[in-house]
Protein backbone atom coordinates (compact mmCIF):
# COMPACT_ATOMS: atom_id res chain seq x y z
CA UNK A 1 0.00 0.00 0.00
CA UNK A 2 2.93 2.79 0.56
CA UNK A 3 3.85 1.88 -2.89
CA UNK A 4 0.88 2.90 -4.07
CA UNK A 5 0.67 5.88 -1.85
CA UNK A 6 4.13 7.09 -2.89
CA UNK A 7 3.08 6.57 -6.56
CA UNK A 8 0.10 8.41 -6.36
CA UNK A 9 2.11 11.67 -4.50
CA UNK A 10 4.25 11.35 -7.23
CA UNK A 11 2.02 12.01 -9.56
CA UNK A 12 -0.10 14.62 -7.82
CA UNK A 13 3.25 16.08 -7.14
CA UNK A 14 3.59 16.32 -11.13
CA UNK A 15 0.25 18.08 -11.70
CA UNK A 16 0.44 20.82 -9.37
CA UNK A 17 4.01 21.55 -10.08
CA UNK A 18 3.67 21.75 -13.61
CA UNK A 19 0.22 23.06 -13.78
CA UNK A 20 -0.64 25.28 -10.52
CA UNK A 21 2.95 26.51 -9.99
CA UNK A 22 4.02 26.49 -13.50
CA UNK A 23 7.34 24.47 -13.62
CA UNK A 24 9.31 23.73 -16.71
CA UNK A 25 7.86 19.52 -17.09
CA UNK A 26 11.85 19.15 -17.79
CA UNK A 27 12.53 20.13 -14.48
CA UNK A 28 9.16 18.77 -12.55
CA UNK A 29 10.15 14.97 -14.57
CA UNK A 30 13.73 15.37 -12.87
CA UNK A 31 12.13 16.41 -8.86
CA UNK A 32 9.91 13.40 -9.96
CA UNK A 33 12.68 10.87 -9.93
CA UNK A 34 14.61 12.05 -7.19
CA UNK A 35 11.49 11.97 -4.95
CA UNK A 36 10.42 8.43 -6.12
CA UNK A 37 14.17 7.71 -5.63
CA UNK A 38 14.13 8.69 -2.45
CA UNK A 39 11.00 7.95 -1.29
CA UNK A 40 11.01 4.11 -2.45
CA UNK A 41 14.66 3.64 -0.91
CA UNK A 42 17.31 3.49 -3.53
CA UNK A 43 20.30 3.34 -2.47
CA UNK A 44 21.62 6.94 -2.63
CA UNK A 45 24.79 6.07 -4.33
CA UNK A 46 22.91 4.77 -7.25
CA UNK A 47 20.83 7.44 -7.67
CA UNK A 48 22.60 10.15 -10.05
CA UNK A 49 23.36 7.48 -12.41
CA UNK A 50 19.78 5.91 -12.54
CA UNK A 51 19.17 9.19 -13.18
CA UNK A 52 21.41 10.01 -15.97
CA UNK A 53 21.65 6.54 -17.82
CA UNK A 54 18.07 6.84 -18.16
CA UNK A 55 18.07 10.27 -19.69
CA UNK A 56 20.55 9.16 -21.59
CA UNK A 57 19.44 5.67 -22.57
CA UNK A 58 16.12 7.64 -24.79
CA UNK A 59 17.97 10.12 -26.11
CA UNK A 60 20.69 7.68 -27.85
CA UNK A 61 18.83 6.77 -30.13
CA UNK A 62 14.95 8.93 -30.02
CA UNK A 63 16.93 11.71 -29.88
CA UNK A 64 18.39 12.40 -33.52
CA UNK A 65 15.37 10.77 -34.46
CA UNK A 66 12.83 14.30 -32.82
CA UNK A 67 15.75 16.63 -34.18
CA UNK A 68 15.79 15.65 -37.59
CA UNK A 69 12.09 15.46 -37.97
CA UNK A 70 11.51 18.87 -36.30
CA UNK A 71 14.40 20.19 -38.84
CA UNK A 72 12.58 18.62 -41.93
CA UNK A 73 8.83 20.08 -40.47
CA UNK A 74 10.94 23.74 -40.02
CA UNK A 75 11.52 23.61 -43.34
CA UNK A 76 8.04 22.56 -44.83
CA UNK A 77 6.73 25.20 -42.58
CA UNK A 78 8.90 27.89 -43.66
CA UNK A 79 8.68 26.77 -47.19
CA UNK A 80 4.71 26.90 -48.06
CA UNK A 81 5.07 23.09 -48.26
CA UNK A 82 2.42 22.93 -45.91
CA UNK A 83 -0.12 25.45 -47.80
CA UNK A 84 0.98 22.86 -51.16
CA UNK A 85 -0.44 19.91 -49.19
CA UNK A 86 -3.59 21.82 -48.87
CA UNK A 87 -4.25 22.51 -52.16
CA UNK A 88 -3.77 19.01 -53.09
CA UNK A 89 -6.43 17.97 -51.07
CA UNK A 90 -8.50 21.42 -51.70
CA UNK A 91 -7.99 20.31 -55.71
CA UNK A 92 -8.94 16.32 -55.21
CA UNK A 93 -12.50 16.83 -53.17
CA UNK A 94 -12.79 20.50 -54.43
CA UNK A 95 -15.68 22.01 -52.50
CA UNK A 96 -18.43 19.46 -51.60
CA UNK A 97 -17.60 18.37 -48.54
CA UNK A 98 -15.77 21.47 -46.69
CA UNK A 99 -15.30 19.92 -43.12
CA UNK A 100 -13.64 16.64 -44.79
CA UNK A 101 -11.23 18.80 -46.94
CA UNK A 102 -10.17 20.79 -43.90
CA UNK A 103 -9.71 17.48 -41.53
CA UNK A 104 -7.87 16.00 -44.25
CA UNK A 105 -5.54 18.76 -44.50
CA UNK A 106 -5.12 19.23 -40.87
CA UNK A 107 -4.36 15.24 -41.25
CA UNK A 108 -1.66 15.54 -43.05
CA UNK A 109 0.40 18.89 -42.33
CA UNK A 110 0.51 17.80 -38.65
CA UNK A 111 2.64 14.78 -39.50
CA UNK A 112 5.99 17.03 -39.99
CA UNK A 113 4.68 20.51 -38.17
CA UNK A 114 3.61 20.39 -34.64
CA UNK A 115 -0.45 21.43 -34.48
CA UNK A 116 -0.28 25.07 -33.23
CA UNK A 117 1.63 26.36 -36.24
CA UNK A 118 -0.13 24.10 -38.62
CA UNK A 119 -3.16 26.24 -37.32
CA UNK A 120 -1.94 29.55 -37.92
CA UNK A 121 -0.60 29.04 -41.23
CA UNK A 122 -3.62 27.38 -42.56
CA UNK A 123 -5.74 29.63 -40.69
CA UNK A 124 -6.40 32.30 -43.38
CA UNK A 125 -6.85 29.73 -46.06
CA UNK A 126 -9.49 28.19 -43.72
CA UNK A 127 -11.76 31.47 -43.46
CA UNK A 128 -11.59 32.04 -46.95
CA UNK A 129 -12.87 28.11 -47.43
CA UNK A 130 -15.63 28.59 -45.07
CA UNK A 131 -16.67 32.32 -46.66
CA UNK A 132 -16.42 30.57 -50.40
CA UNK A 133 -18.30 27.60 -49.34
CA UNK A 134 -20.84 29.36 -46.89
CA UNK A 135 -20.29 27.18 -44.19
CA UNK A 136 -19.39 28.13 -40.39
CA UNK A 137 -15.85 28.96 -39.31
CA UNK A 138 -16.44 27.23 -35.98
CA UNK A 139 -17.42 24.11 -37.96
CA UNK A 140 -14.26 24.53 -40.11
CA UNK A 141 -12.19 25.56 -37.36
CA UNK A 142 -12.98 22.32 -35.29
CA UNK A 143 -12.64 19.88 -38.42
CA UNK A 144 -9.38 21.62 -39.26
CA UNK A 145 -8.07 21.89 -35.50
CA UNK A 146 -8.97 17.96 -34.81
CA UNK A 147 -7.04 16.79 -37.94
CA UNK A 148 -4.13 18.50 -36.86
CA UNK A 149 -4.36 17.53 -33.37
CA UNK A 150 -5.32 13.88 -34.15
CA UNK A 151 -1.76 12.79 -35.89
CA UNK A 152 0.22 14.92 -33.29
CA UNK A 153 -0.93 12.68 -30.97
CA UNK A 154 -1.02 9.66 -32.84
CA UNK A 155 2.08 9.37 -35.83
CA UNK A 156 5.59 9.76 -35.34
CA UNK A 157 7.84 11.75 -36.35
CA UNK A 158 5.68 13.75 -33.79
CA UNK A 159 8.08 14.24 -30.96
CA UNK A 160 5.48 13.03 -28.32
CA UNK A 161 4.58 9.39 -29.93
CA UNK A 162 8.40 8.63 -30.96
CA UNK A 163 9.32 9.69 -26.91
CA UNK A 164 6.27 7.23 -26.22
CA UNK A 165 7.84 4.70 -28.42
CA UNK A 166 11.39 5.03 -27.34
CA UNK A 167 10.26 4.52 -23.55
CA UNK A 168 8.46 1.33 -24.13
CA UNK A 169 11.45 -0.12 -26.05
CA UNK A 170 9.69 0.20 -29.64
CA UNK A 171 12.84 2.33 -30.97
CA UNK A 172 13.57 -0.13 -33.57
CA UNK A 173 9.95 -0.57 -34.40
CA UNK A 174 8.66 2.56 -35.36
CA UNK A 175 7.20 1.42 -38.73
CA UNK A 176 4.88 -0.12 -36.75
CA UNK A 177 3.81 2.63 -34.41
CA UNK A 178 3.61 4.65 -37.65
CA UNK A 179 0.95 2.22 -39.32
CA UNK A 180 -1.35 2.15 -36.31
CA UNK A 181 -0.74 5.47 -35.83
CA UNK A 182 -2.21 6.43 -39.20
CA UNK A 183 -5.13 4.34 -38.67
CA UNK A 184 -6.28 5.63 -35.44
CA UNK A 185 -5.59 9.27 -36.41
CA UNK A 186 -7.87 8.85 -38.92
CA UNK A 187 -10.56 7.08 -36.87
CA UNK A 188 -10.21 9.93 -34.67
CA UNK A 189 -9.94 12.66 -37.21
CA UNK A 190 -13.01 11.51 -38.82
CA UNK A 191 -14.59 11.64 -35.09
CA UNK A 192 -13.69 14.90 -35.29
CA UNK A 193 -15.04 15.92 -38.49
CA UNK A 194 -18.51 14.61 -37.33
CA UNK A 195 -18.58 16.64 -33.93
CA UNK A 196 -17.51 19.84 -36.40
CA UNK A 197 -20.44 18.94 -38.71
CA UNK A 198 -22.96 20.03 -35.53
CA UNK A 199 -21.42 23.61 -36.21
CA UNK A 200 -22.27 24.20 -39.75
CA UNK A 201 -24.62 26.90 -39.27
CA UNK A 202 -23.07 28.11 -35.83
CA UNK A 203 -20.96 32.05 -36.20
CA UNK A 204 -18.75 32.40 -33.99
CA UNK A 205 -19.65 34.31 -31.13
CA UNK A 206 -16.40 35.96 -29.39
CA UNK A 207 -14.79 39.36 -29.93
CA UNK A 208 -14.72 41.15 -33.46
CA UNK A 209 -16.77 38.25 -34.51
CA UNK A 210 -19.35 37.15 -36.83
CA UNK A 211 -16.24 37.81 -39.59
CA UNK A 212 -18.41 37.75 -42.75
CA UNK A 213 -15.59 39.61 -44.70
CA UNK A 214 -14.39 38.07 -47.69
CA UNK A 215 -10.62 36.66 -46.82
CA UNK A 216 -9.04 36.34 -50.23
CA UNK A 217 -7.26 39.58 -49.43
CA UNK A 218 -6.08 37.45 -46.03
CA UNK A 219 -4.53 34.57 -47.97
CA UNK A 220 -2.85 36.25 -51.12
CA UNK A 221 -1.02 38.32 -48.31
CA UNK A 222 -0.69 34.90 -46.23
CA UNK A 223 0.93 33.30 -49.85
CA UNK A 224 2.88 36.44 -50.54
CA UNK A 225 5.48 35.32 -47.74
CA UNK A 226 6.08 31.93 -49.59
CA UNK A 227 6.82 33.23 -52.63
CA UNK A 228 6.08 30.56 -55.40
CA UNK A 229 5.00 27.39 -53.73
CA UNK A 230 7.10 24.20 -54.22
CA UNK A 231 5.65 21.45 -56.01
CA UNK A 232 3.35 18.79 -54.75
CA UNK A 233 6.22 16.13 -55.14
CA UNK A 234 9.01 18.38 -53.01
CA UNK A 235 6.22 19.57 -50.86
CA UNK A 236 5.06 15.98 -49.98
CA UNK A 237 8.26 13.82 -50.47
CA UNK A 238 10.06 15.26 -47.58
CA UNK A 239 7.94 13.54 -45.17
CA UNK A 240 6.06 11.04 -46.49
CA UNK A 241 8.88 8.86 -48.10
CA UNK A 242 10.77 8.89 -44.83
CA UNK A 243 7.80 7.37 -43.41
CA UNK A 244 7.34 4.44 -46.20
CA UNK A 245 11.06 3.31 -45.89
CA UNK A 246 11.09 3.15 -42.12
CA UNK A 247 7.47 0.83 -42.56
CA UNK A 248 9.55 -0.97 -45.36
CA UNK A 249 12.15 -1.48 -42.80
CA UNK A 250 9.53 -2.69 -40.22
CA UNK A 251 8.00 -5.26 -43.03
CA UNK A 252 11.54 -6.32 -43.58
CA UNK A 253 12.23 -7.63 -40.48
CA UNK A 254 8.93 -9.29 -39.79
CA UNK A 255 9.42 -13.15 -38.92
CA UNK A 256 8.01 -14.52 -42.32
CA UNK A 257 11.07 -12.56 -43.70
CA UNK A 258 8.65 -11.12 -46.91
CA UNK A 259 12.20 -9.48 -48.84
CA UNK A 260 14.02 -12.86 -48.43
CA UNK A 261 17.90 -13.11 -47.43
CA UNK A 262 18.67 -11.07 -50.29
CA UNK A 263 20.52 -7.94 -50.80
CA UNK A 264 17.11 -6.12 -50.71
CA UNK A 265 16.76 -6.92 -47.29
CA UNK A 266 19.94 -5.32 -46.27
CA UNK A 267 18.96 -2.39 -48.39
CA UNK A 268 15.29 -2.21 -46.57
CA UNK A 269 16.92 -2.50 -42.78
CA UNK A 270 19.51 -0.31 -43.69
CA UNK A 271 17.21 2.52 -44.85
CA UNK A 272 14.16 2.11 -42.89
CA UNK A 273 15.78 2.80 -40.08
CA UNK A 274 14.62 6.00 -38.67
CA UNK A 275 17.50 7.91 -38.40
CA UNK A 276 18.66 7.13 -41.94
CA UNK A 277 15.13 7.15 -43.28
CA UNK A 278 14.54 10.91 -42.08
CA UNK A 279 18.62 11.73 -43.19
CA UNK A 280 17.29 11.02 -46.55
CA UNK A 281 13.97 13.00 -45.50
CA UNK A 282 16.35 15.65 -44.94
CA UNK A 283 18.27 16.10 -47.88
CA UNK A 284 15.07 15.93 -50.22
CA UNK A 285 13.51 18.79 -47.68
CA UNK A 286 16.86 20.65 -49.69
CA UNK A 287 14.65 21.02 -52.83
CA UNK A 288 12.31 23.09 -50.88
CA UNK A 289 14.84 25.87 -50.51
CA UNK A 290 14.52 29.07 -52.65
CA UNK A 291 17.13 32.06 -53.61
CA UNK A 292 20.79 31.93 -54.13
CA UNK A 293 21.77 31.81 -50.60
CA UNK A 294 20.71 28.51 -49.49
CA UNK A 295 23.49 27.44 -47.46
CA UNK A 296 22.44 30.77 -45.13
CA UNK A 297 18.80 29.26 -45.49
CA UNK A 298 19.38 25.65 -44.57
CA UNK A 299 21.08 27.34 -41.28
CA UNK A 300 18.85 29.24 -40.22
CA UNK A 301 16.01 26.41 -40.56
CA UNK A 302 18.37 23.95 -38.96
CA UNK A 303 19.15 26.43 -36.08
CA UNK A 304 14.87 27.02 -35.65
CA UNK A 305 14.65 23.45 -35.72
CA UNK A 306 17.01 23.01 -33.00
CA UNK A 307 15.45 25.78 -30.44
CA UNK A 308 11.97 23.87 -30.90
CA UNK A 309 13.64 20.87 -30.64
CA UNK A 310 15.92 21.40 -27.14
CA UNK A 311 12.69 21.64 -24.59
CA UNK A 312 11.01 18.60 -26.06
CA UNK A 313 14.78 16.58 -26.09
CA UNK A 314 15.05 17.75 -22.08
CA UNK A 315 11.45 16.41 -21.20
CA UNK A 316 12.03 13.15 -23.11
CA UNK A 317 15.71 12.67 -21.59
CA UNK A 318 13.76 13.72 -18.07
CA UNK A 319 10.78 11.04 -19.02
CA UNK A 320 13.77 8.46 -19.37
CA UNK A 321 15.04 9.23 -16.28
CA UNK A 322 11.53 9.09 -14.20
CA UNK A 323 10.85 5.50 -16.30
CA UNK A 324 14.31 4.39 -15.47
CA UNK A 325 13.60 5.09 -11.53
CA UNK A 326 10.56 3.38 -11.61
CA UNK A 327 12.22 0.15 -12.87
CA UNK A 328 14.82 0.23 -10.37
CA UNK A 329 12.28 0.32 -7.57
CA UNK A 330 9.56 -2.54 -6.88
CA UNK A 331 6.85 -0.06 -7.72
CA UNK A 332 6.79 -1.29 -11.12
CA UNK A 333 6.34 -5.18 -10.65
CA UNK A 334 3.83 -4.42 -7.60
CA UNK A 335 1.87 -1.96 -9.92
CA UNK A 336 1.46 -4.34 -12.17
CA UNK A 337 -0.01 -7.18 -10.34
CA UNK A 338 -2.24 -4.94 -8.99
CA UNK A 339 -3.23 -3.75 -12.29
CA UNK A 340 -3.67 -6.94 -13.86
CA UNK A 341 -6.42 -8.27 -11.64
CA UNK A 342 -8.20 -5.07 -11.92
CA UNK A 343 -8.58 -6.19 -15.64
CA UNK A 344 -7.88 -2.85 -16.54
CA UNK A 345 -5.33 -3.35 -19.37
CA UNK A 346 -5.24 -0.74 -21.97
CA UNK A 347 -7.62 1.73 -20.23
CA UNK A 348 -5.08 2.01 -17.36
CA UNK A 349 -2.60 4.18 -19.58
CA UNK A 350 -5.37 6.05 -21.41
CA UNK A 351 -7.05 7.00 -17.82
CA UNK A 352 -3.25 8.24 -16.41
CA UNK A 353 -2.53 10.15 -19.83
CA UNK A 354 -6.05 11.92 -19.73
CA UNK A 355 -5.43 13.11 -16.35
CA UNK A 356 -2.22 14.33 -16.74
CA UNK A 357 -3.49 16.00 -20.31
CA UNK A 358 -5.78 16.97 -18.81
CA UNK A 359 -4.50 18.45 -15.31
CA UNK A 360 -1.21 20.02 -16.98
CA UNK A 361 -2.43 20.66 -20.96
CA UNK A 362 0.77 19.19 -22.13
CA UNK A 363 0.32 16.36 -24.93
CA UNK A 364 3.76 15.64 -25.44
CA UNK A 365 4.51 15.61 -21.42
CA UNK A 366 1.43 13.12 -21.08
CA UNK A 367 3.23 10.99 -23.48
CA UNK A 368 6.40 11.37 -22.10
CA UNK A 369 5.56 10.86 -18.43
CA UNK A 370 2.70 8.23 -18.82
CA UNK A 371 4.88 5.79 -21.07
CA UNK A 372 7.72 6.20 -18.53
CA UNK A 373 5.28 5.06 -15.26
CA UNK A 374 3.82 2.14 -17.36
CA UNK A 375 7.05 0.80 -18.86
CA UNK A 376 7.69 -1.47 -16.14
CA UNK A 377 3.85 -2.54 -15.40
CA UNK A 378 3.89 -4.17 -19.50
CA UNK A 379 4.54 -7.78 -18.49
CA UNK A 380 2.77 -8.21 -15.66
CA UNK A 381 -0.38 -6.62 -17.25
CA UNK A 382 0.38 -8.86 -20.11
CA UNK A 383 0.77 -6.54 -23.13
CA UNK A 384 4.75 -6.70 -23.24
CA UNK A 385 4.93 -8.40 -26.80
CA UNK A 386 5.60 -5.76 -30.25
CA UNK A 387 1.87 -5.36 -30.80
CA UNK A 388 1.11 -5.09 -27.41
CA UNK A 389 3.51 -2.02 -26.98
CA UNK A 390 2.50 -0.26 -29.61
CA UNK A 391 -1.22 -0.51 -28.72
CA UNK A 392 -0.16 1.00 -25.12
CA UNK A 393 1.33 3.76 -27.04
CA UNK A 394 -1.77 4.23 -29.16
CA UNK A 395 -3.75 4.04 -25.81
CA UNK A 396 -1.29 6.68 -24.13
CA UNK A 397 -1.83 9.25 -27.43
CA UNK A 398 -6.00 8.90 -27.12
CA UNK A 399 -5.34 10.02 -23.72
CA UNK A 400 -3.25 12.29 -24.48
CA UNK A 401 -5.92 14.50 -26.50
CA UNK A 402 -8.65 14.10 -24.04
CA UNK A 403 -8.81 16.60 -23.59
CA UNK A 404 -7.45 20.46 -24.96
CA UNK A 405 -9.19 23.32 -22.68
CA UNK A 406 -7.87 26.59 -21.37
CA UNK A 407 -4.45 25.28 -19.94
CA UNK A 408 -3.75 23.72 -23.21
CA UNK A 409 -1.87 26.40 -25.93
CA UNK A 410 -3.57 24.38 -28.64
CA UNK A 411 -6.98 25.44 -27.07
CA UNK A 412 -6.40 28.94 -26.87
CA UNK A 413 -4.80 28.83 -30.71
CA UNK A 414 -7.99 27.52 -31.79
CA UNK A 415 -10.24 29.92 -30.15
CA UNK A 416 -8.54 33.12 -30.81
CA UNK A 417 -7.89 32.67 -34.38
CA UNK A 418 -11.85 31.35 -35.17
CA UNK A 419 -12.92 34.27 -32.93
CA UNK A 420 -14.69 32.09 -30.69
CA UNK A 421 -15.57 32.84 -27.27
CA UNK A 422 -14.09 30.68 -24.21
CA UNK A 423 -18.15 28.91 -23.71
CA UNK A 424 -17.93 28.32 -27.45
CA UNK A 425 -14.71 26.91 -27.64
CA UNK A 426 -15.17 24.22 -24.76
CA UNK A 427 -18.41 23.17 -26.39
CA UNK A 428 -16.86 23.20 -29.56
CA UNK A 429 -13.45 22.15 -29.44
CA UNK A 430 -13.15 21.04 -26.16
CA UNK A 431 -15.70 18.89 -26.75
CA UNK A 432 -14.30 17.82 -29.74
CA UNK A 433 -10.88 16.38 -28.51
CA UNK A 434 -12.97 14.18 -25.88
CA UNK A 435 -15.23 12.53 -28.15
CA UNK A 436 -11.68 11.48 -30.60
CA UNK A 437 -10.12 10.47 -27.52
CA UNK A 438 -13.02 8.45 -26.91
CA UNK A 439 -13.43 6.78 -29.99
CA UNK A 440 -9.53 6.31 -30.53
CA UNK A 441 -9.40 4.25 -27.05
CA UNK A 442 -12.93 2.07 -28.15
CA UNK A 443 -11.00 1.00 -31.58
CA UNK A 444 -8.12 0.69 -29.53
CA UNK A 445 -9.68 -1.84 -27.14
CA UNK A 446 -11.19 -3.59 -30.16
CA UNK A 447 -8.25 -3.71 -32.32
CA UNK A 448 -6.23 -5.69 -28.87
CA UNK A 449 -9.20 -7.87 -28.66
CA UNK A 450 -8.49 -9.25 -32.11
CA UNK A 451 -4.66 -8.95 -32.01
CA UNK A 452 -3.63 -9.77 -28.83
């Protein structure tokens, strides 16, 4: 019972200090571990380098892996790669079914740029869709804003779901985290799209608003900053054919051995490994740049990349630690026989992730921080094979978007740029991000019944 009690301090400790007081998570995850430490009698000599080997254990290998893909999703951003993959979509369902189009696009540019600047770019091109089409912003707004939000949560190379991955020992499997991922982002995106479709005839109702302007004036001066917009290839290669070598590399090394012995199979593991896989994501993201100085360009992308890419590195390393306590100390084995004869199994990380999502509005810390306290619980609970992790990291990302309200960034993204009020936006969006979390965890619960 002290186990438990110490656990559960823990992680009350972890909400208030990163929500009421407003701690960096980086530094709450570290406290964290020195209090369980402590608390759960490790020998204080051991300590410092539980500490550190864990921090250090995710980052050797997750860690080029988040730097590289927040490099290559700089550069899309910064590029108009990202407005491209819009009009692809805008182009291929042209303008019958306006929430779809925008979930589909908020689908897609979330897999390389994190949600909240995904949002503003897209965000004049969305009121201009919604004035064209004479549908609602707040519908648009919501089917846009749950697209984005559902592969952040969902599809590496997402910082939050490759931390996730790397802390439940799934570093050499990402293809496969990838391929569920993409299903049950677009279970939940399409969850999402249906909540939106309530809104269709709803204005938005907060400050400055109903906006019944016309907005073409908004996105030619949105465009003008882009210059001429790469092609659909270049915008589109960057990410996506990163993503099919490292599921070729996954296939590869599947039992059945579908490539054979043959060179091919060297070829596929060699290249579908992440790092390499988003190296070679990397140099095609090259195409994207414009102007004569591109050497000055690719700099000042790379050293973007690397300031958005530091704070989520420190709270993974600091995630590694935490999860590297907890396995030194019996809470672990204890939690998990307790665990198992509740019967909970995959609801038990989607319940911790939704409170700490939704006590601290963090989606990547819920990842981080949730995957670390169930990494030791996996065998006893019985979900310790391949498919079994990756479900629990599919169950730890539905938990982590349930749900975005007012200590969420996201939330107030969202709100301010569709001009709704704070009422609106819970019902709305709020709203929203519950009913995909949801849904994600019900398929997720199905999909282990048939797997597993």
């Amino acid at each position: 019972m002290s186990l438990v009690l110490i656990l559960i301090f823990v992680i009350i400790f972890i909400i208030v200090a990163s929500s009421t007081f407003k701690l960096h998570p980086f530094l709450t995850l570290i406290l964290a571990s020195f209090l369980t430490a402590f608390a759960c009698g490790l020998p204080a000599e051991n300590i410092a380098e539980t500490i550190s080997q864990g921090f250090g254990g995710i980052l050797s290998y997750i860690g080029l892996v988040i730097v590289l893909g927040t490099i290559i999703g700089t550069i899309l951003e910064k590029s108009g790669a990202a407005i491209t993959m819009a009009d692809v979509v805008i182009r291929l369902l042209g303008q019958r079914y306006p929430t779809l189009t925008l979930s589909i696009i908020g689908y897609l540019v979330s897999i390389p740029v994190f949600c909240d600047s995904g949002f503003v770019i897209l965000n004049a091109l969305k009121q201009s869709m919604a004035h064209r089409m004479q549908v609602s912003s707040v519908a648009m707004s919501v089917a846009l804003a749950t697209g984005l939000y559902a592969t952040h949560t969902f599809v590496p190379p997402t910082p939050g779901p490759i931390a996730a991955a790397g802390n439940l020992g799934l570093s050499n499997h990402l293809g496969l985290v990838i391929a569920f991922g993409l299903v049950i982002a677009a279970i939940a995106s399409i969850a999402g799209m249906l909540w939106a479709n309530r809104f269709l005839q709803t204005q938005p109702d907060g400050e400055n608003a109903p906006n019944t302007n016309d907005n073409t004036a908004d996105v030619e001066a949105s465009l003008s900053q882009y210059g001429q917009l790469p092609s659909p290839y270049r915008a589109f290669a960057p990410i996506f054919i990163p993503i099919l070598l490292i599921c070729l590399g996954s296939i590869a090394q599947l039992p059945s051995k579908p490539f054979g012995q043959s060179e091919i199979l060297h070829l596929f593991d060699f290249i579908g490994q992440p790092i390499n896989a988003l190296m070679i994501g990397l140099l095609l993201s090259l195409t994207l740049l414009k102007g004569a100085d591109k050497i000055k360009q690719l700099s000042q992308h790379v050293s973007d990349g690397l300031v958005l890419a530091a704070p989520i590195l420190l709270i993974t390393g600091a995630g590694g630690a935490f999860g590297a306590v907890l396995k030194a100390t019996p809470i672990g084995d204890f939690l998990g026989a307790s665990l198992s004869e509740l019967g909970l199994g995959l609801f038990m990380p989607f319940l911790v992730a939704a409170a700490l999502k939704s006590a601290q509005g963090s989606s990547t810390v819920a990842l981080v921080a949730t995957s670390a306290l169930v990494a030791p619980m996996l065998d006893s609970i019985g979900l310790s094979s391949d498919i079994g992790r990756v479900l629990v990291v599919m169950a730890i990302g539905s938990g982590a978007m349930t749900v975005s309200h007012a200590n969420d960034s996201f939330f107030w993204v969202v709100a301010q740029f569709s001009k709704m009020s704070v009422k609106q936006a819970y019902k709305a969006q709020t709203m929203a991000t519950l009913i995909q979390g949801l849904v994600s965890i019900s398929c997720i619960y199905l999909l282990s019944l048939v797997l597993l």
